[in-house]
Protein backbone atom coordinates (compact mmCIF):
# COMPACT_ATOMS: atom_id res chain seq x y z
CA UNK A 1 15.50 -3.16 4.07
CA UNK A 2 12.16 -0.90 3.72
CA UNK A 3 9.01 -2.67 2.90
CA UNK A 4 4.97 -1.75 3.06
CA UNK A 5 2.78 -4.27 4.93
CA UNK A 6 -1.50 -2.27 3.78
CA UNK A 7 0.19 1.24 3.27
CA UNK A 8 2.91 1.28 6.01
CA UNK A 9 6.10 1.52 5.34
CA UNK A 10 8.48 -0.55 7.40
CA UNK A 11 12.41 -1.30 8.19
CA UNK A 12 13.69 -3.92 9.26
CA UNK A 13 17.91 -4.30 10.00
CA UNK A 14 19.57 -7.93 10.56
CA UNK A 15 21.41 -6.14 14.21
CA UNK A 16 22.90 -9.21 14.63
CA UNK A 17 21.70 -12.95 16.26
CA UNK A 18 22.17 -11.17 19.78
CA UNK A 19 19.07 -9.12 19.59
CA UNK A 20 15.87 -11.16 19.84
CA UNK A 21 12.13 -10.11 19.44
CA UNK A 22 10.22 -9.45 22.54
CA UNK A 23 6.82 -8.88 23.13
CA UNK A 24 7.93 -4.97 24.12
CA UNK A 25 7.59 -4.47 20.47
CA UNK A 26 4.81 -5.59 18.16
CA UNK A 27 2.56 -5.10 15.32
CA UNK A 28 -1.05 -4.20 16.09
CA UNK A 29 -3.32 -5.21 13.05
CA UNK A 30 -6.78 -3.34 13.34
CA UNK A 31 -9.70 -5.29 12.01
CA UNK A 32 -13.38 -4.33 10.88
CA UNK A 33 -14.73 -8.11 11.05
CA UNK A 34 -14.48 -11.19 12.52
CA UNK A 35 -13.12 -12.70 9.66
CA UNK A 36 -10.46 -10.54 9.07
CA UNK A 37 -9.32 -11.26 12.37
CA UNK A 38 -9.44 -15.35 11.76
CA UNK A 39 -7.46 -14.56 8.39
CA UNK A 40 -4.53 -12.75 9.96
CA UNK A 41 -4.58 -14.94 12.73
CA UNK A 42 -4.69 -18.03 11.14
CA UNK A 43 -1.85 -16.96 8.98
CA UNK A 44 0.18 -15.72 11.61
CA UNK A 45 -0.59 -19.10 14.00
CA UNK A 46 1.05 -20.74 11.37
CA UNK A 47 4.46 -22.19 13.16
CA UNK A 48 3.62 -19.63 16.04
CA UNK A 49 2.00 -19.34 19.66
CA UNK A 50 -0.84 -17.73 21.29
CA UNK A 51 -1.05 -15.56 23.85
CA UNK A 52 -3.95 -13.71 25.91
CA UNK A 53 -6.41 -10.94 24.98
CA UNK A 54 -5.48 -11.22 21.28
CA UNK A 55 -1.88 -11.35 21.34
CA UNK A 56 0.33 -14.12 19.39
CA UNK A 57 4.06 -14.79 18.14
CA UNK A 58 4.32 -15.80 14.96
CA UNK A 59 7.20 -18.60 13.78
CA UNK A 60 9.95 -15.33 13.50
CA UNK A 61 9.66 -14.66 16.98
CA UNK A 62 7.07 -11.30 16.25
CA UNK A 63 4.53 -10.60 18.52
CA UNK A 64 1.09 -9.64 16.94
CA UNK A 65 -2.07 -8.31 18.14
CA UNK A 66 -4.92 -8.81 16.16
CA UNK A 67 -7.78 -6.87 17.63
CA UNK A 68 -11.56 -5.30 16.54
CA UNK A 69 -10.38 -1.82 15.24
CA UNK A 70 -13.03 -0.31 17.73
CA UNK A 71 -11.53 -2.05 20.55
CA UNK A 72 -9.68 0.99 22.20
CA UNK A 73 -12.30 3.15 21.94
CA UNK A 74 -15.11 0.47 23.89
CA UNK A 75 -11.74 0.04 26.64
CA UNK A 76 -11.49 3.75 27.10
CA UNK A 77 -15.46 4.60 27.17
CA UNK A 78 -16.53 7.40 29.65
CA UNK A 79 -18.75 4.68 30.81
CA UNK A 80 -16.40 3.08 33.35
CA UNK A 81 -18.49 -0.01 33.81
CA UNK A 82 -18.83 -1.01 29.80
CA UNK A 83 -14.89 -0.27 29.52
CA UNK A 84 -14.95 -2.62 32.51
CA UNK A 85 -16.87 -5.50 30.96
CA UNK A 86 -15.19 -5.28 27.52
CA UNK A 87 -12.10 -5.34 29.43
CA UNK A 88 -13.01 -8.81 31.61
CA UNK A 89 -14.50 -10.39 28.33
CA UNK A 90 -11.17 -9.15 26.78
CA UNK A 91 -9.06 -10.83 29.63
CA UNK A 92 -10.75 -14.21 29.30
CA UNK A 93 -10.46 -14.60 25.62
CA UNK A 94 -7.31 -15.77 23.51
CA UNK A 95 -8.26 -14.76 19.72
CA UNK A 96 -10.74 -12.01 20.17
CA UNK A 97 -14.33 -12.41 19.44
CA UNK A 98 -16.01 -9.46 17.97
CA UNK A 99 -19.37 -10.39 18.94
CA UNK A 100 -18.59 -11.37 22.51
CA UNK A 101 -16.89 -8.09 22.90
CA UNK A 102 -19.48 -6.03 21.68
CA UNK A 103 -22.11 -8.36 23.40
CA UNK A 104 -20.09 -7.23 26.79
CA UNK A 105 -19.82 -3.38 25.86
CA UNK A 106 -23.09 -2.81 25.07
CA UNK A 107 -25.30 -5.32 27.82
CA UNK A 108 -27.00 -3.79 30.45
């Protein structure tokens, strides 16, 4: 089956019950705000579990991560020690917090 999830286009095959989801594979949603990342995490929580640094499995068994769209650029800044902070505020976090990220990139 083929299907678009915000311009994508996606497809998904019933393999058999045999194959399960692991967390090798999963979706990465990119977010501008803070409250886009409570929506799709809220929605996904739904029946599902959290992990670290962002990361949850929704009720199917699909592992998410629902992250600041400018996250990968503050973990892979020139600037070893903000990469480093945004990395250890990251780490201690389960749904991410925008602010607190940015707070950690960008303190002196």
């Amino acid at each position: 089956m083929l299907f678009e999830l915000e311009g994508e286009e996606f497809m998904a095959l019933n393999g058999s019950s045999e194959f399960k989801f692991t967390p090798a594979i999963s979706m990465f949603v990119k977010c501008d705000t803070q409250a886009e990342i409570d929506h799709y995490w809220d929605r996904l929580m739904d029946g599902g579990e959290s992990m670290a640094c962002g990361w949850l499995t929704d009720r199917f068994g699909v592992t998410w991560q629902i992250a600041p769209r400018r996250l990968p650029t503050m973990l892979q800044d020139p600037d070893p020690v903000k990469a480093n902070r945004t990395m250890k505020a990251m780490m201690g976090m389960i749904k991410l917090d925008i602010a607190a990220l940015e707070r950690a990139y960008d303190s002196a």
